[in-house]
C-alpha atoms as a PDB file:
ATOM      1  CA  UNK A   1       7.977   8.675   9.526  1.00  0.00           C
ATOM      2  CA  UNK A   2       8.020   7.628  13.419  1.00  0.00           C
ATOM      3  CA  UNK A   3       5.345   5.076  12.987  1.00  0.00           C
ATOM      4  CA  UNK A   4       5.614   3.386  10.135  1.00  0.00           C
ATOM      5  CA  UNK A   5       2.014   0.900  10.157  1.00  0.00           C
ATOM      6  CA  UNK A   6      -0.506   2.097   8.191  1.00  0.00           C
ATOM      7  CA  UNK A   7      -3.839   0.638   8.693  1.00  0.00           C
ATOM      8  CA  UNK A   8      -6.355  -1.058   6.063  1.00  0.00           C
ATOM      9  CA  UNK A   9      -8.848   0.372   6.712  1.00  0.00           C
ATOM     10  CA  UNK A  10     -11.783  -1.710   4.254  1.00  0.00           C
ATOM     11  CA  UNK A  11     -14.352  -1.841   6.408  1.00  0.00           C
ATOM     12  CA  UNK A  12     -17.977  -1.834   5.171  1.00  0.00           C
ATOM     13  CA  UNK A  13     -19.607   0.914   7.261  1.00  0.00           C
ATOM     14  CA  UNK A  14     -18.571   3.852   7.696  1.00  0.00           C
ATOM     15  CA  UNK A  15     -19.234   4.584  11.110  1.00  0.00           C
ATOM     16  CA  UNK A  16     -17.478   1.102  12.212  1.00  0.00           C
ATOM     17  CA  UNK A  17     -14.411   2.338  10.044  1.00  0.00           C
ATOM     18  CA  UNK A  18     -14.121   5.697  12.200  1.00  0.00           C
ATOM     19  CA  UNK A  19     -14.604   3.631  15.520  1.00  0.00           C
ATOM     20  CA  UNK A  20     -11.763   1.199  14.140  1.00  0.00           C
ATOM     21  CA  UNK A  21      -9.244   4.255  13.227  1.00  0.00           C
ATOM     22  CA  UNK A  22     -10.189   6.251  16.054  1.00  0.00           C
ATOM     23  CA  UNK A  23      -9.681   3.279  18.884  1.00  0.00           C
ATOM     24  CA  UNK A  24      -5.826   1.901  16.961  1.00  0.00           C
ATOM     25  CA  UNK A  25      -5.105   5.878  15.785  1.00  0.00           C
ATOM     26  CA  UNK A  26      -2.222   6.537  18.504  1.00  0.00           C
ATOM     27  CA  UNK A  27      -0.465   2.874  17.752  1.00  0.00           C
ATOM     28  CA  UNK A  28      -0.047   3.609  13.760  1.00  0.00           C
ATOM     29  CA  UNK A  29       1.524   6.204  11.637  1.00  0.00           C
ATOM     30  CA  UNK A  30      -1.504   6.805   9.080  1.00  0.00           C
ATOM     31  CA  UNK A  31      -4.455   5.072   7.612  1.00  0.00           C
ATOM     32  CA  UNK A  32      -5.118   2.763   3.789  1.00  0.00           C
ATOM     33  CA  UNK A  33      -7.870   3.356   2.089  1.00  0.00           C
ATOM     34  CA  UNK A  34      -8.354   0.352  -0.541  1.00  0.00           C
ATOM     35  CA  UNK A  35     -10.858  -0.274  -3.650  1.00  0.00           C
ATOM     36  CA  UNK A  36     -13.165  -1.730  -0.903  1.00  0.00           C
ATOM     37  CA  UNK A  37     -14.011   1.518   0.984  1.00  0.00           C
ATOM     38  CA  UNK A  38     -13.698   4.450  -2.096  1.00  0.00           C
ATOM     39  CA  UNK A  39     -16.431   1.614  -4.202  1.00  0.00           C
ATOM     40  CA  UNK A  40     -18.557   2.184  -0.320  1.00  0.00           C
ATOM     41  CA  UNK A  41     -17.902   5.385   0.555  1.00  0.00           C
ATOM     42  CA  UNK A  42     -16.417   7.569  -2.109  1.00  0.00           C
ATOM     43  CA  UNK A  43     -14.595  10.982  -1.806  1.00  0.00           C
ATOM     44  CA  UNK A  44     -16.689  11.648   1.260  1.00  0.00           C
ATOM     45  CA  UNK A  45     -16.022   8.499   2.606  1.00  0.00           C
ATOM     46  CA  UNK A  46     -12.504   9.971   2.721  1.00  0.00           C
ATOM     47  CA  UNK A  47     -12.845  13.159   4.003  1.00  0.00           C
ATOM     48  CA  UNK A  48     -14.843  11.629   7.129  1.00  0.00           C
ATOM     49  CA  UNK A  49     -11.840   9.477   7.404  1.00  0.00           C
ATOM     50  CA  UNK A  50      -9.526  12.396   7.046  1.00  0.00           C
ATOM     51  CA  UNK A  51     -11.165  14.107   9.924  1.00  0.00           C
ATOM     52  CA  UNK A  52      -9.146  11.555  12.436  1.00  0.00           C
ATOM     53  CA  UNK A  53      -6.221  13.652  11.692  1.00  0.00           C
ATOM     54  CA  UNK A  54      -4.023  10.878  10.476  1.00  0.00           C
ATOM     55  CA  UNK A  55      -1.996  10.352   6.855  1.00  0.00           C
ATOM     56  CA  UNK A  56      -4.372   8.632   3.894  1.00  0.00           C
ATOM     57  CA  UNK A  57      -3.138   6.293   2.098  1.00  0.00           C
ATOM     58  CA  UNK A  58      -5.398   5.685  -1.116  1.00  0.00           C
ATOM     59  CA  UNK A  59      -4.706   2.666  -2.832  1.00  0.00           C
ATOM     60  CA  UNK A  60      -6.696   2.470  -5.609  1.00  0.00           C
ATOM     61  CA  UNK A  61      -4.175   0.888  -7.542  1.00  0.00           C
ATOM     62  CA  UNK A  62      -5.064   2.909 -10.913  1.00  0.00           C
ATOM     63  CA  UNK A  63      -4.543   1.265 -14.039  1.00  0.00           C
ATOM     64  CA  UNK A  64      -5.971   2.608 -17.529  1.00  0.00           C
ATOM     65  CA  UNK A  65      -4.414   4.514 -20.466  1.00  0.00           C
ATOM     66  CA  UNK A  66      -2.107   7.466 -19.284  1.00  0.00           C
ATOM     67  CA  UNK A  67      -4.683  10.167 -20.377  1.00  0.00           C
ATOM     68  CA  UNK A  68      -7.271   8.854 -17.920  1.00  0.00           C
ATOM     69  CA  UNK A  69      -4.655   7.965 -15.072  1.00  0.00           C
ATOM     70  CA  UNK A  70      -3.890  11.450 -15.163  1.00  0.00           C
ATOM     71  CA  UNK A  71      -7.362  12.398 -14.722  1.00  0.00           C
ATOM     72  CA  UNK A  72      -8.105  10.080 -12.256  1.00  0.00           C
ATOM     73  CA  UNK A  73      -5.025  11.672  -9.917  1.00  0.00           C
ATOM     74  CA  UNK A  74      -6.288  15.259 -10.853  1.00  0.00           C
ATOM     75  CA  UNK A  75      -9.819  14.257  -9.718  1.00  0.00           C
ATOM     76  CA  UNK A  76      -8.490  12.649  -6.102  1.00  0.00           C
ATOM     77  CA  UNK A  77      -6.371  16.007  -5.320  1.00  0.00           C
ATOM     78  CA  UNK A  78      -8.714  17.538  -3.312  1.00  0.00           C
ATOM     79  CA  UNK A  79      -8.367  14.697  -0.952  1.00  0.00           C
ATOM     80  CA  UNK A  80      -5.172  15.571  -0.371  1.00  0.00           C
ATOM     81  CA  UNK A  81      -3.758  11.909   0.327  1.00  0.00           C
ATOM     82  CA  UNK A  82      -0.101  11.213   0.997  1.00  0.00           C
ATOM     83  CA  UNK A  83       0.311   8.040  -0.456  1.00  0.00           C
ATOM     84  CA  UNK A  84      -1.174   7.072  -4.027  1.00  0.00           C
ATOM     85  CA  UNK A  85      -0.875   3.658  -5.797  1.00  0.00           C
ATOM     86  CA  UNK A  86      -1.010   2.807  -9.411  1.00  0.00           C
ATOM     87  CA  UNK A  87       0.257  -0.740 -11.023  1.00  0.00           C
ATOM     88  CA  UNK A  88       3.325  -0.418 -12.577  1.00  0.00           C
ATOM     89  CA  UNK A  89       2.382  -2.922 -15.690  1.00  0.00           C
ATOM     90  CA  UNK A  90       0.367   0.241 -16.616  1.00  0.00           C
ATOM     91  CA  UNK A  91       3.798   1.289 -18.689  1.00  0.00           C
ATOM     92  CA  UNK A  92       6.274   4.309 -18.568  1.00  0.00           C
ATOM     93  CA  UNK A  93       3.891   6.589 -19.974  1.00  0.00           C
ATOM     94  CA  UNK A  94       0.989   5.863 -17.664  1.00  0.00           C
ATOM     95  CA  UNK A  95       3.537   6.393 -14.696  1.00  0.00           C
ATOM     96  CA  UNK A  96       4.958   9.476 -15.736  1.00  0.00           C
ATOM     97  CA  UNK A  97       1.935  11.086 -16.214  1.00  0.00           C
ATOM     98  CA  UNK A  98      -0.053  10.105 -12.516  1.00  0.00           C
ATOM     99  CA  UNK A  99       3.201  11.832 -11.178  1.00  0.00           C
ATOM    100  CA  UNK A 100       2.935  14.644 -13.081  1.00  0.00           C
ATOM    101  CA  UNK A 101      -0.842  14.844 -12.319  1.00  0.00           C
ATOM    102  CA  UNK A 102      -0.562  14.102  -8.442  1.00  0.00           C
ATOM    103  CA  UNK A 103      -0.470  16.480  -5.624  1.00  0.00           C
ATOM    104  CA  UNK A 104       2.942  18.520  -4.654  1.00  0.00           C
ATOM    105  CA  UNK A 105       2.674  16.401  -1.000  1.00  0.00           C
ATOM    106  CA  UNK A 106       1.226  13.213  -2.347  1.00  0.00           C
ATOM    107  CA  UNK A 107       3.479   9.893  -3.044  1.00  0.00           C
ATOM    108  CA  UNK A 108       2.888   7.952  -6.271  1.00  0.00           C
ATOM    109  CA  UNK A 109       4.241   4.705  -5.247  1.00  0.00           C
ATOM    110  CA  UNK A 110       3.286   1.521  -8.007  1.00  0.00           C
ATOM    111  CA  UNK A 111       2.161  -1.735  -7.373  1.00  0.00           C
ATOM    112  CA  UNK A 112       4.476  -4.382  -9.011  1.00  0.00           C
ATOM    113  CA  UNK A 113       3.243  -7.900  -7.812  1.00  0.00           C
ATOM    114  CA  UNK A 114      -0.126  -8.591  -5.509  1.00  0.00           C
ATOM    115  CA  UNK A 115       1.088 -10.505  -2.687  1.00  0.00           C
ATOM    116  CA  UNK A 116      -2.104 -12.910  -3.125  1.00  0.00           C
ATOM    117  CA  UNK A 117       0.038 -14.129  -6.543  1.00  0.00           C
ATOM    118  CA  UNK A 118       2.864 -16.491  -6.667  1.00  0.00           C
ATOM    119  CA  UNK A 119       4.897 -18.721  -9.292  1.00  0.00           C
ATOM    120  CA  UNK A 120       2.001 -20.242 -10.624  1.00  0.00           C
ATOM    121  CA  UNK A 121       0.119 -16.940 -10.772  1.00  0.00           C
ATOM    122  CA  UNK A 122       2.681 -15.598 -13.366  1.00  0.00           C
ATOM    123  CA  UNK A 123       2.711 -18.794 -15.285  1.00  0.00           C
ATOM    124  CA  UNK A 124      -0.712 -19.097 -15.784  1.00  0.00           C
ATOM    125  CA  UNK A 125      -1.083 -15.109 -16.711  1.00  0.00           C
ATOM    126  CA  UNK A 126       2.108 -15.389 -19.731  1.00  0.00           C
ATOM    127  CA  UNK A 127       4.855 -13.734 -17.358  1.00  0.00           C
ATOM    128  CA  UNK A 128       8.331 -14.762 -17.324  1.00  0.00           C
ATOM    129  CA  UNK A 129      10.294 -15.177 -14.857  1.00  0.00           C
ATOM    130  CA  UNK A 130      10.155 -15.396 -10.684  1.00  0.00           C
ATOM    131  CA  UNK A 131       8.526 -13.513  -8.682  1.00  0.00           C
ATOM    132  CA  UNK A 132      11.380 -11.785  -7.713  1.00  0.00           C
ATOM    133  CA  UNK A 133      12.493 -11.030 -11.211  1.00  0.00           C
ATOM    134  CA  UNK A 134       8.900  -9.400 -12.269  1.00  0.00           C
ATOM    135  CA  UNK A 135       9.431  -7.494  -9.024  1.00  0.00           C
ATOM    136  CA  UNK A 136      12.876  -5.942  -9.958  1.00  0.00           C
ATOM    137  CA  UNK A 137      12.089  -5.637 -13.612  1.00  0.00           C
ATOM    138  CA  UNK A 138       8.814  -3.610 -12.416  1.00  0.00           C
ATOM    139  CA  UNK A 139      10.333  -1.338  -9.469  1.00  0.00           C
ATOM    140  CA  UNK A 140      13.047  -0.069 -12.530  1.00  0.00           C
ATOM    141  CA  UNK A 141      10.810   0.632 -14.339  1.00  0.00           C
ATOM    142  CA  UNK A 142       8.792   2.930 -11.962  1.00  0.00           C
ATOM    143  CA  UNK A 143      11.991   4.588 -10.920  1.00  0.00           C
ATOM    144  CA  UNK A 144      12.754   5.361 -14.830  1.00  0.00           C
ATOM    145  CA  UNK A 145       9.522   6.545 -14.408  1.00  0.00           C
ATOM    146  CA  UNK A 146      10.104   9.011 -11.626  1.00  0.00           C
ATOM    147  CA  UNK A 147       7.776   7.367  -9.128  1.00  0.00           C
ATOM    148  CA  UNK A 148       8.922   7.870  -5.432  1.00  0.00           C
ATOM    149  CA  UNK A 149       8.932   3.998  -4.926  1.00  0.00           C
ATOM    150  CA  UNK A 150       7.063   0.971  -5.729  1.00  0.00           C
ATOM    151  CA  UNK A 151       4.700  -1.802  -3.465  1.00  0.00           C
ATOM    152  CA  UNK A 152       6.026  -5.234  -3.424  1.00  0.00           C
ATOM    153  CA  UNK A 153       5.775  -8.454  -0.633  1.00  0.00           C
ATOM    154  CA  UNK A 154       8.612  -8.050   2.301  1.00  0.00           C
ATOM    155  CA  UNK A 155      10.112 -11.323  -0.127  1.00  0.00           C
ATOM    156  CA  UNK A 156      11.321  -8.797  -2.288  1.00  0.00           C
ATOM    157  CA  UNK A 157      11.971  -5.435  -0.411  1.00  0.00           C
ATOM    158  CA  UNK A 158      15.224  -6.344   0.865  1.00  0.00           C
ATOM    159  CA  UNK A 159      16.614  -6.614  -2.673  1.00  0.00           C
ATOM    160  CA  UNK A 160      14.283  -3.385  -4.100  1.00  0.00           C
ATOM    161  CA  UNK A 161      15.924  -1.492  -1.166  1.00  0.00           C
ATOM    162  CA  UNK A 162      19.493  -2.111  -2.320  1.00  0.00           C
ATOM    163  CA  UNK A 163      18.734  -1.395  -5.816  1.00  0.00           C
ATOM    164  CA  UNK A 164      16.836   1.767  -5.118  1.00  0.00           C
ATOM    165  CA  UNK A 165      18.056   3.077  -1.752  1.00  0.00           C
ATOM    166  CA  UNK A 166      16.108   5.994  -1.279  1.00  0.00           C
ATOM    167  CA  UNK A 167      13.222   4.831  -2.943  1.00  0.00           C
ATOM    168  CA  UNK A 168       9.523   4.933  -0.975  1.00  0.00           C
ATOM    169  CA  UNK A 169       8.547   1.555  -0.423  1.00  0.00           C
ATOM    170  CA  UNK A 170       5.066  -0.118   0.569  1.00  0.00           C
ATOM    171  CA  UNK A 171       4.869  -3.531   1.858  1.00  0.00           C
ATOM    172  CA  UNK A 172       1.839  -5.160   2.449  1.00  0.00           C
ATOM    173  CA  UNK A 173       0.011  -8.957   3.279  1.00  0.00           C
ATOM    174  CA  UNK A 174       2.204  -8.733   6.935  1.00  0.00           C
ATOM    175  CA  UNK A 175       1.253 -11.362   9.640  1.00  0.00           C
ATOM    176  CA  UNK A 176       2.607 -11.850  12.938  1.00  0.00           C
ATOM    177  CA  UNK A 177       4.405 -15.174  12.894  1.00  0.00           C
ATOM    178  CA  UNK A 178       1.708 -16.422  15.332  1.00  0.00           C
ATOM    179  CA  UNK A 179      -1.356 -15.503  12.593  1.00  0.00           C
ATOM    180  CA  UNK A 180      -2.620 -17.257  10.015  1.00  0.00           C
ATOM    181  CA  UNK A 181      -1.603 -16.177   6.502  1.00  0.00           C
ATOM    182  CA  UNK A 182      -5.153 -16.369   4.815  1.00  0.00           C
ATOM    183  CA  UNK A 183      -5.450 -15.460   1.115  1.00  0.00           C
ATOM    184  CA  UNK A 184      -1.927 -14.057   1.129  1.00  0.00           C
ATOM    185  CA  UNK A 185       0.769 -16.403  -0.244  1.00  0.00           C
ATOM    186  CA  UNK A 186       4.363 -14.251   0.287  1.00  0.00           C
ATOM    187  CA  UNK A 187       4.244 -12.766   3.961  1.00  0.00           C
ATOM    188  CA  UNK A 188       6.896 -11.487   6.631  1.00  0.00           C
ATOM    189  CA  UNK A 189       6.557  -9.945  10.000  1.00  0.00           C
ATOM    190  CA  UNK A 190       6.157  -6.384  10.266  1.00  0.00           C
ATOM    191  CA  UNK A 191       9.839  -6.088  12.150  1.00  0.00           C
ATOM    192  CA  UNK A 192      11.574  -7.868   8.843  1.00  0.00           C
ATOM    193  CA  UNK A 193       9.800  -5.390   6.700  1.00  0.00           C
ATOM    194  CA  UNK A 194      10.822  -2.717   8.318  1.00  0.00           C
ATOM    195  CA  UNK A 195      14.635  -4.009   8.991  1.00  0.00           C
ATOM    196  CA  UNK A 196      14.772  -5.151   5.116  1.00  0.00           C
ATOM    197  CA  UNK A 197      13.827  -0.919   4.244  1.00  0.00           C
ATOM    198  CA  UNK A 198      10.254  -0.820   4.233  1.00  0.00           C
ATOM    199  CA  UNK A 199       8.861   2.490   4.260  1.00  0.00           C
ATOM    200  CA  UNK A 200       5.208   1.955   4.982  1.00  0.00           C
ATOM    201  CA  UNK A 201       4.130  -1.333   6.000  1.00  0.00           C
ATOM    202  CA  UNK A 202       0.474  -2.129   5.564  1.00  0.00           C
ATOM    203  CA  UNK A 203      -1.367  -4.312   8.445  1.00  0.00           C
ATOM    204  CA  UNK A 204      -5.166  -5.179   7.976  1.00  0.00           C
ATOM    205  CA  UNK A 205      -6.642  -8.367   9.079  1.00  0.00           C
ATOM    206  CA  UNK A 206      -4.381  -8.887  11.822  1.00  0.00           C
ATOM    207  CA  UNK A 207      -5.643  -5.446  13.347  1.00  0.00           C
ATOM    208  CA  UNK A 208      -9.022  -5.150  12.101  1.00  0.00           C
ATOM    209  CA  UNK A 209      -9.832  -8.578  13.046  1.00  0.00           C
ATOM    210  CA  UNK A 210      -8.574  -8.971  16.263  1.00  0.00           C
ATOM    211  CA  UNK A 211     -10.778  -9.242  19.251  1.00  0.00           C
ATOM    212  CA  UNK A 212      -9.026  -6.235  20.917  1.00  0.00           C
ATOM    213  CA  UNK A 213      -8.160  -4.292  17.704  1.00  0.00           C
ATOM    214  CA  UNK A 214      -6.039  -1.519  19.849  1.00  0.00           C
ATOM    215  CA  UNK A 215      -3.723  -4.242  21.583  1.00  0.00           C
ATOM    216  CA  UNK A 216      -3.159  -5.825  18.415  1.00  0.00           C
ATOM    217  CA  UNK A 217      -1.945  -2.310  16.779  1.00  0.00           C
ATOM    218  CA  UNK A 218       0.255  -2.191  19.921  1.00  0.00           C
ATOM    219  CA  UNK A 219       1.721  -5.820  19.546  1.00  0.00           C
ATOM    220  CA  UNK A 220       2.509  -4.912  16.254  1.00  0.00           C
ATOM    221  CA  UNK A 221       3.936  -1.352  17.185  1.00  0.00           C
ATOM    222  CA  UNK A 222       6.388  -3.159  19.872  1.00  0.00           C
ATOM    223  CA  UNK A 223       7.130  -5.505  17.859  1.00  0.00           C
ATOM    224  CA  UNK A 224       9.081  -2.579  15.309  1.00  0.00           C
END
């Protein structure tokens, strides 16, 4: 992948989301489409999107018995994304069978540990352990699981990497060391993502948000 920033892209309207995408499309490698936008826009929300010629990424982060995952990922097919996320706590079974059900192109990359949560999070939700140790424990499992890789914080990717090498990895919540971190309590710079083995590396607020939305894409893409 030569660029490897994907945008999210959860904007409200859909005709500011195509003139976002449209002015940052030749600084990043492909766009995310989160809960956010599909709840908007649905599966024509996505094709509009599509139209800009770049890579979808659809994170809807599915999560339900395996019968209906699988249903769910036959359903989305059409759209022809190249990135799909479910969450890994979903089990083995779930896993296995949104691979089995997804596209022959598409990704099926799980979600192990929001980067909104922290220590406390777990605690206060009867998980053991450190962050990093859900993490690991949840990124085996999706490998056992034949996922092509897993989405975890850039505090974790540099161990995921060396465990699975030529897994697919996703990390999101990135700021720029000069940007404020906002809801999102386990952040790195894009460049430390991408030198610790991220594949993907998913860049919102700091884009979308910017006064100048196409020079911030660029900071980021010189940054890499």
């Amino acid at each position: 992948m030569t660029n490897p920033v994907f945008l999210a892209l959860d904007v409200p309207q859909i005709d500011a989301a195509k003139a976002l995408a449209q002015s940052v499309g030749p600084h990043v490698g492909g766009l995310k489409l989160g809960l956010e936008f599909f709840c908007a826009h649905g599966p024509q929300g996505v094709h509009q999107i599509a139209e800009l010629g770049l890579p979808i990424f659809l994170d809807l982060k599915l999560h339900d018995i395996p019968n209906t995952v699988a249903s769910a990922m036959q359903s989305i097919n059409v759209l022809k994304p190249a990135i799909v996320t479910v969450h890994a706590s979903g089990g083995r079974a779930m896993m296995e069978d949104a691979k089995a059900a997804a596209g022959e192109q598409c990704r099926v990359v799980a979600v192990t540990m929001l980067t909104s949560l922290d220590q406390n999070d777990l605690i206060n939700t009867g998980i053991g352990g450190t962050p990093h140790d859900h993490v690991m424990r949840l990124a085996e499992l999706a490998e056992k699981s034949g996922l092509d890789g897993i989405v975890c914080s850039g505090q974790e990717i540099s161990a995921v990497h060396k465990q699975w090498k030529h897994g697919f990895h996703v990390v999101p919540g990135l700021r720029l060391a000069s940007h404020a971190t906002g809801d999102q309590k386990r952040t790195v710079t894009p460049r430390e993502a991408r030198d610790n083995g991220a594949s993907v590396l998913v860049v919102g607020r700091p884009i979308s948000r910017a006064e100048d939305p196409a020079a911030a894409a660029r900071e980021i893409e010189a940054t890499l």
